[in-house]
PDB file of N, CA and C in Angstrom:
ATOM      1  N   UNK A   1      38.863   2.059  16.066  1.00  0.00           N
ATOM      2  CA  UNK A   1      37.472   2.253  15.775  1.00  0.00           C
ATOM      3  C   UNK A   1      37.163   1.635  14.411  1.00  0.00           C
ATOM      4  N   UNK A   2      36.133   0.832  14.377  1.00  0.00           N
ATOM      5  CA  UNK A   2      35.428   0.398  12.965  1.00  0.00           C
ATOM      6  C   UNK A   2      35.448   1.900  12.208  1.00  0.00           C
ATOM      7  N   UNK A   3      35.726   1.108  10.917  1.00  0.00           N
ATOM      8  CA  UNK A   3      34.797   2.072   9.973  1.00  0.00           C
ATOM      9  C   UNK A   3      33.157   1.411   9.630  1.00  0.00           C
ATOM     10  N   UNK A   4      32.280   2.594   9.355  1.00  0.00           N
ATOM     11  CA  UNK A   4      30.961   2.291   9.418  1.00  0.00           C
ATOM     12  C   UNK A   4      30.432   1.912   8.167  1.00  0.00           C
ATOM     13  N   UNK A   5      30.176   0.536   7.529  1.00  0.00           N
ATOM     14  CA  UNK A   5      29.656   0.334   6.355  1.00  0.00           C
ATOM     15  C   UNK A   5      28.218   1.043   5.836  1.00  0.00           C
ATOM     16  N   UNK A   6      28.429   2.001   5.023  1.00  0.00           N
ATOM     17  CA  UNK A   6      27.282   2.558   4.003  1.00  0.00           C
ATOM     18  C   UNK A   6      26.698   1.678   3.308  1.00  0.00           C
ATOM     19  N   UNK A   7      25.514   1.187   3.050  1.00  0.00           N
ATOM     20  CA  UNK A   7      24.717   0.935   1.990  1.00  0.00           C
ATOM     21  C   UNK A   7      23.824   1.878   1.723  1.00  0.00           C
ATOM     22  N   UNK A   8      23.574   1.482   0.197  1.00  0.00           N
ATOM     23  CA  UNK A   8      22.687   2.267  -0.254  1.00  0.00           C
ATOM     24  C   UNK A   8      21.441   1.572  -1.166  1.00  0.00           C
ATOM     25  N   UNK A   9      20.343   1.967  -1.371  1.00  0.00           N
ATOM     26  CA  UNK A   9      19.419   1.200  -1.893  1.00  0.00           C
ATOM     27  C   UNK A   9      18.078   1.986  -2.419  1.00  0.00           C
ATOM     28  N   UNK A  10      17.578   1.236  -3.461  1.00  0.00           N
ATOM     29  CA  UNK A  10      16.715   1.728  -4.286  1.00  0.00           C
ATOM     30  C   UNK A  10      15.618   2.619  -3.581  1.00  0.00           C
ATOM     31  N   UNK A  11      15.060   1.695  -2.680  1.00  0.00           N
ATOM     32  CA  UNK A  11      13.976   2.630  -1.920  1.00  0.00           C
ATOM     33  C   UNK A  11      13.672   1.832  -0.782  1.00  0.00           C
ATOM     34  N   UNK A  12      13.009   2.348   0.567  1.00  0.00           N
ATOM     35  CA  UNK A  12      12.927   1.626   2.128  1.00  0.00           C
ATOM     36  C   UNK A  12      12.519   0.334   1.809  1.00  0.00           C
ATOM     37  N   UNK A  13      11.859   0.005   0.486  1.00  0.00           N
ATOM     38  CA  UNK A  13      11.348  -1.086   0.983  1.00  0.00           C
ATOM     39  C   UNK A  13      12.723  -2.359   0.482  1.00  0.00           C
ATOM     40  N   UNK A  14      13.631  -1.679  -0.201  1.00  0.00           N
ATOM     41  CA  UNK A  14      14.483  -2.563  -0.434  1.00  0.00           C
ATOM     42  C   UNK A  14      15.387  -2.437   0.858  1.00  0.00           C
ATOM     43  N   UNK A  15      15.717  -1.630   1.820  1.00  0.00           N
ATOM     44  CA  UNK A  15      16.623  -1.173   2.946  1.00  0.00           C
ATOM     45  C   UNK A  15      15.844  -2.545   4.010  1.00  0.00           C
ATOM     46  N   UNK A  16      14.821  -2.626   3.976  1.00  0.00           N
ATOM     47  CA  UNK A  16      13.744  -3.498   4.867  1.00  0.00           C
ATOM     48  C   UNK A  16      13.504  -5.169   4.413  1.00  0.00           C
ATOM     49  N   UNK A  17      13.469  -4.991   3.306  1.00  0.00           N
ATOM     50  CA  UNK A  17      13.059  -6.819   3.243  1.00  0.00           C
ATOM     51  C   UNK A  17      14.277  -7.524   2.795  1.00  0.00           C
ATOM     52  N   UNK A  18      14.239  -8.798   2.731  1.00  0.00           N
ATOM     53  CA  UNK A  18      15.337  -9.588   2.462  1.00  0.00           C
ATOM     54  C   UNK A  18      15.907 -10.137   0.778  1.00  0.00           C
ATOM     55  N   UNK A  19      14.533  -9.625  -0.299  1.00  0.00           N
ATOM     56  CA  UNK A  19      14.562 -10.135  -1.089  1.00  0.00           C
ATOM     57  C   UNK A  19      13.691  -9.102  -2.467  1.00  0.00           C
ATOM     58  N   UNK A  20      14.393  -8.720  -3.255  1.00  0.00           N
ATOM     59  CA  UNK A  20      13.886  -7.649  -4.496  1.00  0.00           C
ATOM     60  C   UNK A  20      12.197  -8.116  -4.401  1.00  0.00           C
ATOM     61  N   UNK A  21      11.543  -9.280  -4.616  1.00  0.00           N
ATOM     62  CA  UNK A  21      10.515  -9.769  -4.497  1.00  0.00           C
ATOM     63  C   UNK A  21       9.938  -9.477  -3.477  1.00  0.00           C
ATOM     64  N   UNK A  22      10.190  -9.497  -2.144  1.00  0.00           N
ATOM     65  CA  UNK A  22       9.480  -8.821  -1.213  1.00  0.00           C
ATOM     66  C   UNK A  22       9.122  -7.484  -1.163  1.00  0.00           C
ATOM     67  N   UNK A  23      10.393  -6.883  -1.547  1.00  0.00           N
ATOM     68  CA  UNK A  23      10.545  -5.109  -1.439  1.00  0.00           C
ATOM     69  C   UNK A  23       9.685  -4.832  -2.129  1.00  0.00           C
ATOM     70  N   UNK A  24       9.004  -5.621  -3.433  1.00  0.00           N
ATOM     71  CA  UNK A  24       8.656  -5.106  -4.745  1.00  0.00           C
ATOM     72  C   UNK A  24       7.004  -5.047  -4.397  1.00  0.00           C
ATOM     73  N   UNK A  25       6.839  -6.159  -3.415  1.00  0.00           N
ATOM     74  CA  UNK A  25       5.388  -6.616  -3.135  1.00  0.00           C
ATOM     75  C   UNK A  25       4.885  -5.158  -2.100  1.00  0.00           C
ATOM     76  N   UNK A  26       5.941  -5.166  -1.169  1.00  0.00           N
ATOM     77  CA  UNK A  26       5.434  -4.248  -0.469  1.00  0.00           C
ATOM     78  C   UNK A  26       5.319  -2.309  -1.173  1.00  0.00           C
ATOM     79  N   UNK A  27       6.241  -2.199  -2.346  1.00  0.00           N
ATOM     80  CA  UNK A  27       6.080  -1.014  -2.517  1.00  0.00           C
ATOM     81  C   UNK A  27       4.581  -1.223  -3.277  1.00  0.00           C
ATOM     82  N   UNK A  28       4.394  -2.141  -4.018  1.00  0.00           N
ATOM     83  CA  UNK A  28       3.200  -2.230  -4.701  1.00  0.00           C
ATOM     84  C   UNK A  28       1.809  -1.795  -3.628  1.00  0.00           C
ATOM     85  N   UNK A  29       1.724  -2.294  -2.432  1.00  0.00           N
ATOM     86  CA  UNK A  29       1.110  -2.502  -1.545  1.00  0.00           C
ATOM     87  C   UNK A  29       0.907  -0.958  -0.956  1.00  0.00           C
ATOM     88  N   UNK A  30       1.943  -0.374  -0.882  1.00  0.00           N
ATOM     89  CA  UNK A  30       2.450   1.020  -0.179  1.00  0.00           C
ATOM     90  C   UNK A  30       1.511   1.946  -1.087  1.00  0.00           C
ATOM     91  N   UNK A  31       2.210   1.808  -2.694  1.00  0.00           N
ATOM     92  CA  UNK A  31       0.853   3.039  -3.608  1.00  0.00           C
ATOM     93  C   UNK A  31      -0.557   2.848  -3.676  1.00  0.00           C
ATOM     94  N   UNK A  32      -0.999   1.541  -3.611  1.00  0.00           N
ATOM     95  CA  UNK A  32      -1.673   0.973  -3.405  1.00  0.00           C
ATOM     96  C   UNK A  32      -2.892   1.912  -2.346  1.00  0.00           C
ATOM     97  N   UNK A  33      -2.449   1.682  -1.162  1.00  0.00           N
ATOM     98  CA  UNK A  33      -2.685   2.125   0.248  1.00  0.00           C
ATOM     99  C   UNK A  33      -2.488   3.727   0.024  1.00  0.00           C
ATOM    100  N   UNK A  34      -1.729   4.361  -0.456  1.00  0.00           N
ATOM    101  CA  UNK A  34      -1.737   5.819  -0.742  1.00  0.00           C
ATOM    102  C   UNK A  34      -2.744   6.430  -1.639  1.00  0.00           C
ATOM    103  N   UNK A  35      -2.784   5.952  -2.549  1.00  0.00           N
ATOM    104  CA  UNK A  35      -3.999   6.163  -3.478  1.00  0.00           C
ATOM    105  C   UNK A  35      -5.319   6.025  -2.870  1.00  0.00           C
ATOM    106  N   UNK A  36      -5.397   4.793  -2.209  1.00  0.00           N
ATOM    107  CA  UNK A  36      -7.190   4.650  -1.880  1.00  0.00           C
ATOM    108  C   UNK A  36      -6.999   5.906  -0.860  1.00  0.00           C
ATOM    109  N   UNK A  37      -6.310   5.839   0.105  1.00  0.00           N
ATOM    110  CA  UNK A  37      -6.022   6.261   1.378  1.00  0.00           C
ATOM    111  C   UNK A  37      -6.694   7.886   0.550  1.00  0.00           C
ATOM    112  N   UNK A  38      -5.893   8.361  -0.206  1.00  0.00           N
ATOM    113  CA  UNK A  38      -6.062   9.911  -0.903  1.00  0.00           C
ATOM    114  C   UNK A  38      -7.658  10.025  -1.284  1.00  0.00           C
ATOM    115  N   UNK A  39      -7.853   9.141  -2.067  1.00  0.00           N
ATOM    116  CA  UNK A  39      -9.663   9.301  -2.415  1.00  0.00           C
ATOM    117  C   UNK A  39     -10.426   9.370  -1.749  1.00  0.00           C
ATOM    118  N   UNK A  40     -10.318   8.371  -0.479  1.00  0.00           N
ATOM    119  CA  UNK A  40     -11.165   8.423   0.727  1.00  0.00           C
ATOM    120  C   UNK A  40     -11.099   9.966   1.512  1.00  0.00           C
ATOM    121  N   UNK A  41      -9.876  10.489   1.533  1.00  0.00           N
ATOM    122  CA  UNK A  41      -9.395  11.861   1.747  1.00  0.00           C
ATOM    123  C   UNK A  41     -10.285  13.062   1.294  1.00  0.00           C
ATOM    124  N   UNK A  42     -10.142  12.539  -0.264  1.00  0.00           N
ATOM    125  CA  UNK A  42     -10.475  13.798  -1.293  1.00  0.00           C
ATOM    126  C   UNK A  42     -11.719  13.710  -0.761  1.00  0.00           C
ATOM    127  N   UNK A  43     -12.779  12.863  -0.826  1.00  0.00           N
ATOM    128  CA  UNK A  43     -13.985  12.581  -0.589  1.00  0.00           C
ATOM    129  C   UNK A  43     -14.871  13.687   0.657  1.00  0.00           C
ATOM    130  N   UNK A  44     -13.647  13.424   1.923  1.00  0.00           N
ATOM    131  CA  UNK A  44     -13.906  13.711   2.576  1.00  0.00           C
ATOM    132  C   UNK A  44     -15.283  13.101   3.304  1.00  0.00           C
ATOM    133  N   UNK A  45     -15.054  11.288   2.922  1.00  0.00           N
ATOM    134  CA  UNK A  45     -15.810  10.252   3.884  1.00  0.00           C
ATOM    135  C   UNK A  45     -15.180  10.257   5.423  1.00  0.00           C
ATOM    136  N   UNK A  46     -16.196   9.712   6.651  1.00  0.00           N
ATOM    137  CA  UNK A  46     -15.966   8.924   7.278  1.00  0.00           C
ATOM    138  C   UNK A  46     -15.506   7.817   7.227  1.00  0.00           C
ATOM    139  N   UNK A  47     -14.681   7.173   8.430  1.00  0.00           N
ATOM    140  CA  UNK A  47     -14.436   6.438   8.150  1.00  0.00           C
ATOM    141  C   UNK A  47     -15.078   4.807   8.204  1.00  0.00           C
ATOM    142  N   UNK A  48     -16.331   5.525   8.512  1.00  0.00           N
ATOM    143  CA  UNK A  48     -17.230   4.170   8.754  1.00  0.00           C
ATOM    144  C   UNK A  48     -18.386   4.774   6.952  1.00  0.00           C
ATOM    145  N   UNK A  49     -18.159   5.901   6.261  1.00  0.00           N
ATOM    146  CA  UNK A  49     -18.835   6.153   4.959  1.00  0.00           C
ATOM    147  C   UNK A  49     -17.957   5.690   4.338  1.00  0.00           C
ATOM    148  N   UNK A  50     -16.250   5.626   4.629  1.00  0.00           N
ATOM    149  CA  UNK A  50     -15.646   4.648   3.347  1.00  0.00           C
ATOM    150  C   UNK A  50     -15.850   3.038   3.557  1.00  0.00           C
ATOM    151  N   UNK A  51     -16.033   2.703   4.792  1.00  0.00           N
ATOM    152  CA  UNK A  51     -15.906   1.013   5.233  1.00  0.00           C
ATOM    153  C   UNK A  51     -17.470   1.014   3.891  1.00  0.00           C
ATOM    154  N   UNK A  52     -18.137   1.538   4.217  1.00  0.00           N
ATOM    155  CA  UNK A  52     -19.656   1.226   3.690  1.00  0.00           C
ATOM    156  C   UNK A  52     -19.230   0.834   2.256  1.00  0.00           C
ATOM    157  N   UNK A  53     -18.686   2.179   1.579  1.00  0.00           N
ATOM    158  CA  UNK A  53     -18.422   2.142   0.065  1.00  0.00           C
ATOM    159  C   UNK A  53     -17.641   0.721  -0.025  1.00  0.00           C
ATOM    160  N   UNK A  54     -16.917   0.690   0.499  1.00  0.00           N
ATOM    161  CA  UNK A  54     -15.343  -0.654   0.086  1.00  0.00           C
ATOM    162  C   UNK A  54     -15.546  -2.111   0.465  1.00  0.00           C
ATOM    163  N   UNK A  55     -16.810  -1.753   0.809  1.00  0.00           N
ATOM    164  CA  UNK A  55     -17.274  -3.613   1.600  1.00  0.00           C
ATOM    165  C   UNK A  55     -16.712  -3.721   2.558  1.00  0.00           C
ATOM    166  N   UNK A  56     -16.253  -3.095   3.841  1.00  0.00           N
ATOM    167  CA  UNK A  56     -15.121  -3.760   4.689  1.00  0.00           C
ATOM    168  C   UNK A  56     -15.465  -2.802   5.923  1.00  0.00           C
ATOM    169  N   UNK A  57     -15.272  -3.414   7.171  1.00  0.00           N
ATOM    170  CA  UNK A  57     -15.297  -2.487   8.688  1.00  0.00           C
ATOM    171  C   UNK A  57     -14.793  -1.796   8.243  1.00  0.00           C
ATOM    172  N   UNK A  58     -15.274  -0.728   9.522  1.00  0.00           N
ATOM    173  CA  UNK A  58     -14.386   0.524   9.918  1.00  0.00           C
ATOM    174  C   UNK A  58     -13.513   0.314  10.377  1.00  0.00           C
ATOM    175  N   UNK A  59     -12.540  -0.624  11.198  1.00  0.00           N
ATOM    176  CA  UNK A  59     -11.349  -1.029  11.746  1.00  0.00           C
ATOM    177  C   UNK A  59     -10.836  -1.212  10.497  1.00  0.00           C
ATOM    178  N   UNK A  60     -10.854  -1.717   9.576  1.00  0.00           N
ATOM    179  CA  UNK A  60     -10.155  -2.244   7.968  1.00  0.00           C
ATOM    180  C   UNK A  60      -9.517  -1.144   7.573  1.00  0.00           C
ATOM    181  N   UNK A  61     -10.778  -0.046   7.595  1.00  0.00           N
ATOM    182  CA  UNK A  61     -10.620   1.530   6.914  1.00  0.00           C
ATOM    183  C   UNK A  61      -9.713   2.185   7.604  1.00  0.00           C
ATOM    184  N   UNK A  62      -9.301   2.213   8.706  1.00  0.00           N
ATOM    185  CA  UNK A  62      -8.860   2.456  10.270  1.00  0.00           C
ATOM    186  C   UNK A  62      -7.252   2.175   9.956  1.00  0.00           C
ATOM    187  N   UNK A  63      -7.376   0.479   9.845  1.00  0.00           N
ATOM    188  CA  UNK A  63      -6.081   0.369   9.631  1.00  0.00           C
ATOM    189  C   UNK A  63      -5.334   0.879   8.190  1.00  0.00           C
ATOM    190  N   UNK A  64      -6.133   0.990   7.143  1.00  0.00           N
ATOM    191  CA  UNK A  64      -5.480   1.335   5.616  1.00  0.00           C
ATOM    192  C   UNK A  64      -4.772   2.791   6.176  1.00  0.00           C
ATOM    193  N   UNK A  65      -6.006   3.450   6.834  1.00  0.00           N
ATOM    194  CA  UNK A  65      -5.054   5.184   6.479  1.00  0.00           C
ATOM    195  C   UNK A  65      -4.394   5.191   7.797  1.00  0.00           C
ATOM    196  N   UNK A  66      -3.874   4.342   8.513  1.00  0.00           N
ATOM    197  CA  UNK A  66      -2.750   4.483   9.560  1.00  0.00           C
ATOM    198  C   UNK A  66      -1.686   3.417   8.561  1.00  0.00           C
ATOM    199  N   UNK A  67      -1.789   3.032   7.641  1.00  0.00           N
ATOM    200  CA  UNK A  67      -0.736   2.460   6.401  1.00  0.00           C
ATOM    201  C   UNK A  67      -0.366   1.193   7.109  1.00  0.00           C
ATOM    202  N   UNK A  68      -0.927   0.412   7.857  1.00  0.00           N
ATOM    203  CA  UNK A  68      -0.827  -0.637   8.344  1.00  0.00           C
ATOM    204  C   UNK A  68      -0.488  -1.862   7.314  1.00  0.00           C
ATOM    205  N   UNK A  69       0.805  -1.908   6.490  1.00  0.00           N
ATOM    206  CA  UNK A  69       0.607  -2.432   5.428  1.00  0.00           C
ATOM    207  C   UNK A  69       0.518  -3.949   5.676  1.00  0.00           C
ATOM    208  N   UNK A  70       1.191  -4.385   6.532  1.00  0.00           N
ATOM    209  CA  UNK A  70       1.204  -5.711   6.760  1.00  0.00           C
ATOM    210  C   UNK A  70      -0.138  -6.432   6.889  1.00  0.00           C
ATOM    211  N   UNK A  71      -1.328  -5.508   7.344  1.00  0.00           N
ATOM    212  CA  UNK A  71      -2.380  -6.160   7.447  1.00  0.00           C
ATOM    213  C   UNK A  71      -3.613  -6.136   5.987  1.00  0.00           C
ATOM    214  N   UNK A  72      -3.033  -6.094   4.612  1.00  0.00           N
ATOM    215  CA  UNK A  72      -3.256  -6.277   3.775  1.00  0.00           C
ATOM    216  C   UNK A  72      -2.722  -6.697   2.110  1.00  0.00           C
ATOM    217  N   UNK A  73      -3.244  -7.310   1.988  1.00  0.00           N
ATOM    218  CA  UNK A  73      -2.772  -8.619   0.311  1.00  0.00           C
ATOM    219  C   UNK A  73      -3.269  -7.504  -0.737  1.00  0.00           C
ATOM    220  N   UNK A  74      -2.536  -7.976  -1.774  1.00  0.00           N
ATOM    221  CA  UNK A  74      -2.769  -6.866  -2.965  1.00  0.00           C
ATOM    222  C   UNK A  74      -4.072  -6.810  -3.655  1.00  0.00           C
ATOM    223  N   UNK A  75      -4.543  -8.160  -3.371  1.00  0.00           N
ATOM    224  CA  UNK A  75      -5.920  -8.541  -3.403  1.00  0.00           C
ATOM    225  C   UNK A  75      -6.755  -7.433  -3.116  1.00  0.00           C
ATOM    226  N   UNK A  76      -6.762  -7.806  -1.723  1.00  0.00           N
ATOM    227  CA  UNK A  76      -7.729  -6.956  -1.047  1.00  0.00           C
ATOM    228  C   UNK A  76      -7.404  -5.652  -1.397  1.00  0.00           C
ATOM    229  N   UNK A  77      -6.477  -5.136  -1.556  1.00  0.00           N
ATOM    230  CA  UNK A  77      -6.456  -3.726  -1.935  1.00  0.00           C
ATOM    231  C   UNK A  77      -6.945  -3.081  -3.579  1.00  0.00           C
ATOM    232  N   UNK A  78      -6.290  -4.179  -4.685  1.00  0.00           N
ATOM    233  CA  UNK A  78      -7.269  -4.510  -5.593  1.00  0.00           C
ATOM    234  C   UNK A  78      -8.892  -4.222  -5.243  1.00  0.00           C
ATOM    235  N   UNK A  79      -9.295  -5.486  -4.461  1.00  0.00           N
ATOM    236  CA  UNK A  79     -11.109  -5.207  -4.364  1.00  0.00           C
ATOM    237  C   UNK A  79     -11.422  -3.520  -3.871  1.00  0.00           C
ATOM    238  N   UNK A  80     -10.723  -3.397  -2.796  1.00  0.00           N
ATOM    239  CA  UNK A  80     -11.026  -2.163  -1.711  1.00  0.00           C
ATOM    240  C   UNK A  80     -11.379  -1.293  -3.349  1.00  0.00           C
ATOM    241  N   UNK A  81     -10.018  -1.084  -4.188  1.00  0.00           N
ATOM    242  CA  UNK A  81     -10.110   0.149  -5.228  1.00  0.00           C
ATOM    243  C   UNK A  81     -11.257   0.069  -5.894  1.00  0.00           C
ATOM    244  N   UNK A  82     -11.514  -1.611  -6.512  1.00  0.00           N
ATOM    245  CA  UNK A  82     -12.817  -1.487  -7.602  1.00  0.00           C
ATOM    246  C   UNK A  82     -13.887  -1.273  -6.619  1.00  0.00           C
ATOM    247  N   UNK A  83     -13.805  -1.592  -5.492  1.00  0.00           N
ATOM    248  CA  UNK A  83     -15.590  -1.181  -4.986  1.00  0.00           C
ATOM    249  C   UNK A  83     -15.498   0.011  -4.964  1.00  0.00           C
ATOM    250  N   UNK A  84     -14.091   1.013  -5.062  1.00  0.00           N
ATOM    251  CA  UNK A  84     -14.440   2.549  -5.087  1.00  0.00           C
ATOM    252  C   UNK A  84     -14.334   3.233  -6.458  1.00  0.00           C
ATOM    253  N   UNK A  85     -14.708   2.192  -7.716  1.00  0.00           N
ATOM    254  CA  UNK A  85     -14.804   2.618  -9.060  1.00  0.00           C
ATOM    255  C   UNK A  85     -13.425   3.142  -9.905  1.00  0.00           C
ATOM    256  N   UNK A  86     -12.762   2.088  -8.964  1.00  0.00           N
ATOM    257  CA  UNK A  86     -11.225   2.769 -10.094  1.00  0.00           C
ATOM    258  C   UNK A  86     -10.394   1.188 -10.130  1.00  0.00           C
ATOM    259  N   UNK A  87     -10.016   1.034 -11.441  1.00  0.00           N
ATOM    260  CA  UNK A  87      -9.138  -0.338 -11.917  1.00  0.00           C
ATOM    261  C   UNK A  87      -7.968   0.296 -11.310  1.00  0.00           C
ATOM    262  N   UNK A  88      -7.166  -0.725 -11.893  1.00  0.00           N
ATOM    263  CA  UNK A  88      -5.806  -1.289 -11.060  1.00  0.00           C
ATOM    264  C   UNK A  88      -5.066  -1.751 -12.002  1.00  0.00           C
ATOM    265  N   UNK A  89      -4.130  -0.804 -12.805  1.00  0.00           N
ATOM    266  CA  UNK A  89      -3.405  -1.413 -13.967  1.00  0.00           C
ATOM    267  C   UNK A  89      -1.846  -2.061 -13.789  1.00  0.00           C
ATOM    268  N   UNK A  90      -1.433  -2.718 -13.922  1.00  0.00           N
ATOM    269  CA  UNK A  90       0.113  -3.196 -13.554  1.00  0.00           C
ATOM    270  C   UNK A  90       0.850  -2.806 -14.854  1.00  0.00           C
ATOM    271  N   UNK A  91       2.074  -2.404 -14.541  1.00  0.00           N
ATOM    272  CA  UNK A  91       3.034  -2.366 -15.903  1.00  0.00           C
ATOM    273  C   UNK A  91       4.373  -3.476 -15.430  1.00  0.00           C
ATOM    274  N   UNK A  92       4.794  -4.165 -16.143  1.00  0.00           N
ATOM    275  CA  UNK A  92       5.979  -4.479 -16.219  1.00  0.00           C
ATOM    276  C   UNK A  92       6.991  -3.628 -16.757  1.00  0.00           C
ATOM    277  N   UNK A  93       8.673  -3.885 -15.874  1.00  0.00           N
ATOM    278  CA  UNK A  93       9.213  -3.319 -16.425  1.00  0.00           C
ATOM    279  C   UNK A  93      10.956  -3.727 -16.078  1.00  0.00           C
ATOM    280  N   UNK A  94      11.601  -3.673 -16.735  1.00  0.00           N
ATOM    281  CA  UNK A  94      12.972  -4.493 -16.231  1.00  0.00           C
ATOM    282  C   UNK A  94      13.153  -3.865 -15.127  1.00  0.00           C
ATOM    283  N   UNK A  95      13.892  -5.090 -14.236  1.00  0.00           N
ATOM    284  CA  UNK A  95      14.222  -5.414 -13.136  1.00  0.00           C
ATOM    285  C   UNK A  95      15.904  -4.421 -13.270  1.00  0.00           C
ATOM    286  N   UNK A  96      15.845  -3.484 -12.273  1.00  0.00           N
ATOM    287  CA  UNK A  96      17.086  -2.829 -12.163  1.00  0.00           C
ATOM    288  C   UNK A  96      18.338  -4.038 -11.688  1.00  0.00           C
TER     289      UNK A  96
END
Protein backbone atom coordinates (compact mmCIF):
# COMPACT_ATOMS: atom_id res chain seq x y z
CA UNK A 1 0.00 0.00 0.00
CA UNK A 2 1.18 3.67 -0.81
CA UNK A 3 1.76 5.86 1.84
CA UNK A 4 -0.55 8.97 1.45
CA UNK A 5 1.31 12.29 0.83
CA UNK A 6 0.11 15.22 3.30
CA UNK A 7 0.36 18.69 2.23
CA UNK A 8 -0.26 21.45 3.95
CA UNK A 9 -0.95 25.08 3.04
CA UNK A 10 -1.56 28.55 3.98
CA UNK A 11 -5.19 28.79 3.14
CA UNK A 12 -7.81 26.98 0.25
CA UNK A 13 -6.92 29.34 -1.95
CA UNK A 14 -3.33 28.28 -1.94
CA UNK A 15 -4.56 24.23 -1.76
CA UNK A 16 -6.52 25.40 -5.25
CA UNK A 17 -4.47 27.53 -7.57
CA UNK A 18 -1.23 26.87 -9.15
CA UNK A 19 0.62 29.91 -8.22
CA UNK A 20 1.04 32.28 -4.69
CA UNK A 21 -0.20 35.06 -7.26
CA UNK A 22 -3.27 33.44 -8.11
CA UNK A 23 -4.15 32.21 -4.55
CA UNK A 24 -3.44 35.80 -3.49
CA UNK A 25 -5.85 37.32 -6.21
CA UNK A 26 -8.50 35.10 -5.32
CA UNK A 27 -8.35 35.48 -1.46
CA UNK A 28 -8.40 39.23 -2.17
CA UNK A 29 -11.52 38.65 -4.25
CA UNK A 30 -13.07 36.19 -1.50
CA UNK A 31 -13.03 39.31 1.43
CA UNK A 32 -13.86 41.34 -1.00
CA UNK A 33 -17.22 39.42 -1.83
CA UNK A 34 -17.72 38.79 2.03
CA UNK A 35 -17.75 42.20 3.06
CA UNK A 36 -20.10 43.68 0.35
CA UNK A 37 -22.01 40.38 0.56
CA UNK A 38 -22.38 41.34 4.74
CA UNK A 39 -23.57 45.05 4.11
CA UNK A 40 -26.02 44.16 1.63
CA UNK A 41 -27.05 41.63 4.55
CA UNK A 42 -26.85 44.14 7.35
CA UNK A 43 -29.02 46.40 5.23
CA UNK A 44 -31.37 44.02 4.83
CA UNK A 45 -31.80 45.09 0.83
CA UNK A 46 -33.29 43.13 -1.86
CA UNK A 47 -31.65 41.85 -4.08
CA UNK A 48 -32.80 43.83 -6.92
CA UNK A 49 -32.53 47.22 -3.86
CA UNK A 50 -28.77 46.25 -3.77
CA UNK A 51 -28.38 45.77 -7.83
CA UNK A 52 -30.04 49.48 -7.76
CA UNK A 53 -27.50 50.88 -5.10
CA UNK A 54 -24.19 49.11 -6.88
CA UNK A 55 -24.99 49.97 -10.54
CA UNK A 56 -25.33 46.36 -11.58
CA UNK A 57 -28.40 43.59 -12.28
CA UNK A 58 -29.93 41.60 -10.01
CA UNK A 59 -28.29 38.44 -11.52
CA UNK A 60 -24.70 40.32 -10.65
CA UNK A 61 -26.13 40.75 -6.99
CA UNK A 62 -27.39 37.06 -7.30
CA UNK A 63 -24.21 35.84 -8.24
CA UNK A 64 -21.88 37.95 -5.49
CA UNK A 65 -23.89 36.42 -2.43
CA UNK A 66 -23.87 32.80 -3.91
CA UNK A 67 -19.74 33.81 -3.84
CA UNK A 68 -19.52 33.08 -7.42
CA UNK A 69 -16.01 34.31 -7.38
CA UNK A 70 -14.89 33.52 -10.70
CA UNK A 71 -17.45 35.72 -12.16
CA UNK A 72 -15.80 38.84 -10.83
CA UNK A 73 -12.34 41.21 -11.23
CA UNK A 74 -11.21 43.13 -8.25
CA UNK A 75 -12.26 45.97 -10.19
CA UNK A 76 -15.58 45.42 -10.24
CA UNK A 77 -15.71 44.57 -6.76
CA UNK A 78 -13.72 47.75 -6.00
CA UNK A 79 -16.65 49.80 -7.97
CA UNK A 80 -19.58 47.46 -6.48
CA UNK A 81 -17.96 48.78 -2.71
CA UNK A 82 -17.58 52.60 -3.66
CA UNK A 83 -21.10 52.79 -5.15
CA UNK A 84 -22.01 51.41 -1.61
CA UNK A 85 -19.93 54.34 0.13
CA UNK A 86 -17.03 52.43 1.48
CA UNK A 87 -13.13 52.66 0.03
CA UNK A 88 -11.00 49.84 -0.46
CA UNK A 89 -7.64 50.09 1.23
CA UNK A 90 -4.74 47.57 0.25
CA UNK A 91 -1.81 46.91 2.64
CA UNK A 92 1.30 45.35 1.57
CA UNK A 93 3.02 42.97 3.36
CA UNK A 94 5.92 40.32 3.05
CA UNK A 95 5.34 37.49 1.15
CA UNK A 96 5.46 34.34 3.58
Amino acid sequence: MKKLKIEKFESVWDAIEDSPEEAANLGMRADLMRHIAGLIQAKKWTQAEAAKRCGVTQPRINDLLRGRIARFSIDALVNIAWALGRKVRVSLDDAA
